[in-house]
Protein backbone atom coordinates (compact mmCIF):
# COMPACT_ATOMS: atom_id res chain seq x y z
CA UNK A 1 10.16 59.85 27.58
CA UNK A 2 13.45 58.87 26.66
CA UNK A 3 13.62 55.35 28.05
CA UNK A 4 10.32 54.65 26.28
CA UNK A 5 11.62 55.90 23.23
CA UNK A 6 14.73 53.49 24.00
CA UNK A 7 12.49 50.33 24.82
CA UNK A 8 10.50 50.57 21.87
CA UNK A 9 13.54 51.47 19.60
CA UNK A 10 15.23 48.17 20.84
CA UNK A 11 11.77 46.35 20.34
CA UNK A 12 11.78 47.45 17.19
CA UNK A 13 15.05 46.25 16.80
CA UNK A 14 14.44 43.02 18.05
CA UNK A 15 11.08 42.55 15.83
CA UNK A 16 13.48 43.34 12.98
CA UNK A 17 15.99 40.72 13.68
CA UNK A 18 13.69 38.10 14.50
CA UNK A 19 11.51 38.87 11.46
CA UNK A 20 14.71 38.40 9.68
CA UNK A 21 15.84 34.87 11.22
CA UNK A 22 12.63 33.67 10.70
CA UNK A 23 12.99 34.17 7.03
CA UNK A 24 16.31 33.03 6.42
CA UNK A 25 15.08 30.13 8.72
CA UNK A 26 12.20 29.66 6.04
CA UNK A 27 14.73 30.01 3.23
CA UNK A 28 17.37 27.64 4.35
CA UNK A 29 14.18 25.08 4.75
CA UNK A 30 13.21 25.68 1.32
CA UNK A 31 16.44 25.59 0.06
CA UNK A 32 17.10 22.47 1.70
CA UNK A 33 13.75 21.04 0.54
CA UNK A 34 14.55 22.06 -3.31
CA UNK A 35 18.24 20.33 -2.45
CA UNK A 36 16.86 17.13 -1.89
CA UNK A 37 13.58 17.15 -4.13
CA UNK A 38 11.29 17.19 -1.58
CA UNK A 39 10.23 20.22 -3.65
CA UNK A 40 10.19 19.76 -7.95
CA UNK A 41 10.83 23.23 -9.76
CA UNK A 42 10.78 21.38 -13.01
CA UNK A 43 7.47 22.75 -13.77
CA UNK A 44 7.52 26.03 -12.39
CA UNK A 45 7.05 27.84 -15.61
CA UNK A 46 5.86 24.79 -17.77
CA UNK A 47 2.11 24.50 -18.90
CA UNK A 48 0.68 21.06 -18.48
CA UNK A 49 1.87 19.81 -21.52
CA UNK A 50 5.06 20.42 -20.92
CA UNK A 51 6.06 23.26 -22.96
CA UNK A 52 7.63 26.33 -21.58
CA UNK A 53 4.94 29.58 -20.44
CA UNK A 54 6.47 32.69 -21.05
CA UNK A 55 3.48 34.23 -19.23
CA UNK A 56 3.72 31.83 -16.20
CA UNK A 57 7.83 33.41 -16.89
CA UNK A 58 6.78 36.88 -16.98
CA UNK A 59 4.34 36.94 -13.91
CA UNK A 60 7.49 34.88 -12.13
CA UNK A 61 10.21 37.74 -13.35
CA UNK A 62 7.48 40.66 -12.82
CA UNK A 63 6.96 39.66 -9.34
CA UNK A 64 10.26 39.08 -8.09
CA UNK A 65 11.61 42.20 -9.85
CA UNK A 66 9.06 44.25 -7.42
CA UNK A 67 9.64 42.41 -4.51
CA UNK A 68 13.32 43.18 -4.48
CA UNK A 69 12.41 46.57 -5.71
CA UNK A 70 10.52 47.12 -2.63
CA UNK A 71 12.47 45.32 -0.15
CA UNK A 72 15.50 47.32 -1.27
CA UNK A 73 13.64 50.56 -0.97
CA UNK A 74 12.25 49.58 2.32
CA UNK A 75 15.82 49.33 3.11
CA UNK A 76 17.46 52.82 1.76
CA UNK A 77 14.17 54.78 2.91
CA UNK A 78 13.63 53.25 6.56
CA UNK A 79 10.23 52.37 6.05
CA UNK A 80 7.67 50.92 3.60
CA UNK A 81 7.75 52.90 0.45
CA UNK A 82 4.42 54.25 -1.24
CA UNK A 83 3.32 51.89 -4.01
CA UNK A 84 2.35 53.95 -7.44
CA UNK A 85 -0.15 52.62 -9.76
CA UNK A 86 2.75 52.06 -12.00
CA UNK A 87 3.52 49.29 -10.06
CA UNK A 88 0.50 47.79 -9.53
CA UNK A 89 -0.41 48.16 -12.82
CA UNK A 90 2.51 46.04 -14.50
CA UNK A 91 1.44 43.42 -12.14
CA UNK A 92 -1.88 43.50 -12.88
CA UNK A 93 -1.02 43.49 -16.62
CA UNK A 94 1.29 40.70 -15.93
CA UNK A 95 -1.32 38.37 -13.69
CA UNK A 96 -4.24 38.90 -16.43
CA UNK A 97 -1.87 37.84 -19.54
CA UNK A 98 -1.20 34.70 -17.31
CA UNK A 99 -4.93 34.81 -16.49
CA UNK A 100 -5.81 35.39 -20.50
CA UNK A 101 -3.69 32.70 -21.73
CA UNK A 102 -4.82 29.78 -19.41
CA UNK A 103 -8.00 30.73 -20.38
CA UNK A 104 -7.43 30.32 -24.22
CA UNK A 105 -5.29 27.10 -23.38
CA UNK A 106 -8.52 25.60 -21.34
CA UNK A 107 -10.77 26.52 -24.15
CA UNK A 108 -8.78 25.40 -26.83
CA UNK A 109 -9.78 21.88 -28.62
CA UNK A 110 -6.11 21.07 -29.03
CA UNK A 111 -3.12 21.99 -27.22
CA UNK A 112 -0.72 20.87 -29.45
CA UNK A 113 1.95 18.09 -28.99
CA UNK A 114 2.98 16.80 -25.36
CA UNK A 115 6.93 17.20 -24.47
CA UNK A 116 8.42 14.16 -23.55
CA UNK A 117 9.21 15.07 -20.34
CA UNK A 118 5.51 16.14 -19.27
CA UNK A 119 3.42 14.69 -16.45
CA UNK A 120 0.78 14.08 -18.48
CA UNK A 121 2.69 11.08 -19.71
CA UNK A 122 2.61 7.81 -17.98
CA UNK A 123 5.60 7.15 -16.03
CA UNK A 124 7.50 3.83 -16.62
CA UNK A 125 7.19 1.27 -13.65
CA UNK A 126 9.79 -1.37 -12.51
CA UNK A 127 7.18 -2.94 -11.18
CA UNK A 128 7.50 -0.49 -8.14
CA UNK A 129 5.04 1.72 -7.29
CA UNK A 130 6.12 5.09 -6.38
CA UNK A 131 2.85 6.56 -6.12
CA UNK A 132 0.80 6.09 -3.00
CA UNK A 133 -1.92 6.63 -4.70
CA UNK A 134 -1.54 3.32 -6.73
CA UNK A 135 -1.29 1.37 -3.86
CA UNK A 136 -4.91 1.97 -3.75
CA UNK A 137 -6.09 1.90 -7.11
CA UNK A 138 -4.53 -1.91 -7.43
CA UNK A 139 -6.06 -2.90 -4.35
CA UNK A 140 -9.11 -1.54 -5.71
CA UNK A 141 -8.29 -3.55 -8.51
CA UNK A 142 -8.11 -6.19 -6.86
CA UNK A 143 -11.47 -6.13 -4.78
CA UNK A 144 -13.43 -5.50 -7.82
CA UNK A 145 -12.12 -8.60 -9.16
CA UNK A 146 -12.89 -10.58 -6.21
CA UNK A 147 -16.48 -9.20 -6.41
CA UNK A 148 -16.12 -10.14 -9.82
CA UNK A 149 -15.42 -13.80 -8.93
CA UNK A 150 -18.33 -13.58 -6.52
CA UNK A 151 -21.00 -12.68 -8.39
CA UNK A 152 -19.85 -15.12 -11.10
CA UNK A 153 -20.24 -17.98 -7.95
CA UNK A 154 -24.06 -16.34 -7.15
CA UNK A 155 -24.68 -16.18 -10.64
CA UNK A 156 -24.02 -19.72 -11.02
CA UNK A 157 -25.39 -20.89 -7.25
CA UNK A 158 -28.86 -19.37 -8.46
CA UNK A 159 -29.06 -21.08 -12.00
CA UNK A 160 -28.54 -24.59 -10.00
CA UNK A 161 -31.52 -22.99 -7.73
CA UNK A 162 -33.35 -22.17 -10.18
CA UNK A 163 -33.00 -25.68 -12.31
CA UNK A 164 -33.21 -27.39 -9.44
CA UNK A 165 -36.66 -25.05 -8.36
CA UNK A 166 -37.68 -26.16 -12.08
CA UNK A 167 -37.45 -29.59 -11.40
CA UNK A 168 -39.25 -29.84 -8.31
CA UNK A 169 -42.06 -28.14 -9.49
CA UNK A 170 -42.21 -30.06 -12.65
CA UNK A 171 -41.94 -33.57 -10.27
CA UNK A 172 -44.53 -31.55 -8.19
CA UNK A 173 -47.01 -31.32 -10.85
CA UNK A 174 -46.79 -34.21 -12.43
CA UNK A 175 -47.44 -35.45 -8.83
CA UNK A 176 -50.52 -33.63 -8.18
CA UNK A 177 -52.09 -34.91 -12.34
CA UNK A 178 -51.54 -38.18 -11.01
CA UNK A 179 -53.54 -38.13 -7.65
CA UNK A 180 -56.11 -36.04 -9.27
């Protein structure tokens, strides 16, 4: 029974380290991606408009406070610590003031000025487009346009039809009083 005890110890051991190295593999990728702004924190704890959320802030703060809570517990104790209602109820608390004050901010007629660094602004172009997204709306653009110019050329194809149709029935009918 020993040597079982053994194997499973070591597998234990080994789930633990390669648990571990996947996360710091996931961390050094995120860190990496925040390095080179494949990633944009700027707006972590900003509300649309800009302006700072100190309940997006709070939820951030409550949440990582517990999280290192329990991973350091986890480590003193050996194993997963019991979770009290305490706990769970500061987050909850924390989650519905976020919850509460989107909600008024959604419902509200006027959020108040934009900061000048929000995305709601429109983003000066050097005539680049950094978007891929507005690669297609200009070539969108574009084809409307071109329909544009197309339906100007039926437009004006039909009214030579039609004046021409006009004529040839007038010619026609003056025609047919004659012979009759």
């Amino acid at each position: 029974m020993s040597t079982m005890s053994n194997v499973i110890s070591n597998l234990s051991d080994f789930c633990e380290l390669l648990a571990c190295v996947f996360l710091g593999v996931l961390a050094g990728i995120l860190l990496w991606k925040i390095a080179f702004d494949k990633i944009d924190l700027e707006w972590l704890i900003s509300e649309d408009n800009g302006h700072a959320s100190m309940s997006k802030f709070q939820l951030l703060i409550f949440t990582f406070v517990i999280a290192i809570s329990l991973v350091k517990l986890t480590e003193k104790l050996g194993k997963f610590p019991v979770i009290d209602n305490g706990v769970l109820t500061l987050l909850g608390i924390s989650a519905s003031t976020y919850a509460v004050g989107k909600g008024i901010q959604k419902s509200g007629m006027d959020t108040g000025p934009i900061a000048p660094n929000s995305p709601k602004l429109p983003k000066p172009t050097n005539g680049e487009q950094d978007d891929p997204a507005s690669s297609h709306v200009q070539r969108a653009k574009e084809a409307a346009d071109e329909a544009i110019r197309h339906a100007d050329t039926a437009r004006k194809a039909a009214a030579v039809a039609t004046a021409e149709a006009d004529q040839g029935n007038q010619n026609a009918g003056g025609e047919l009083g004659r012979q009759g």
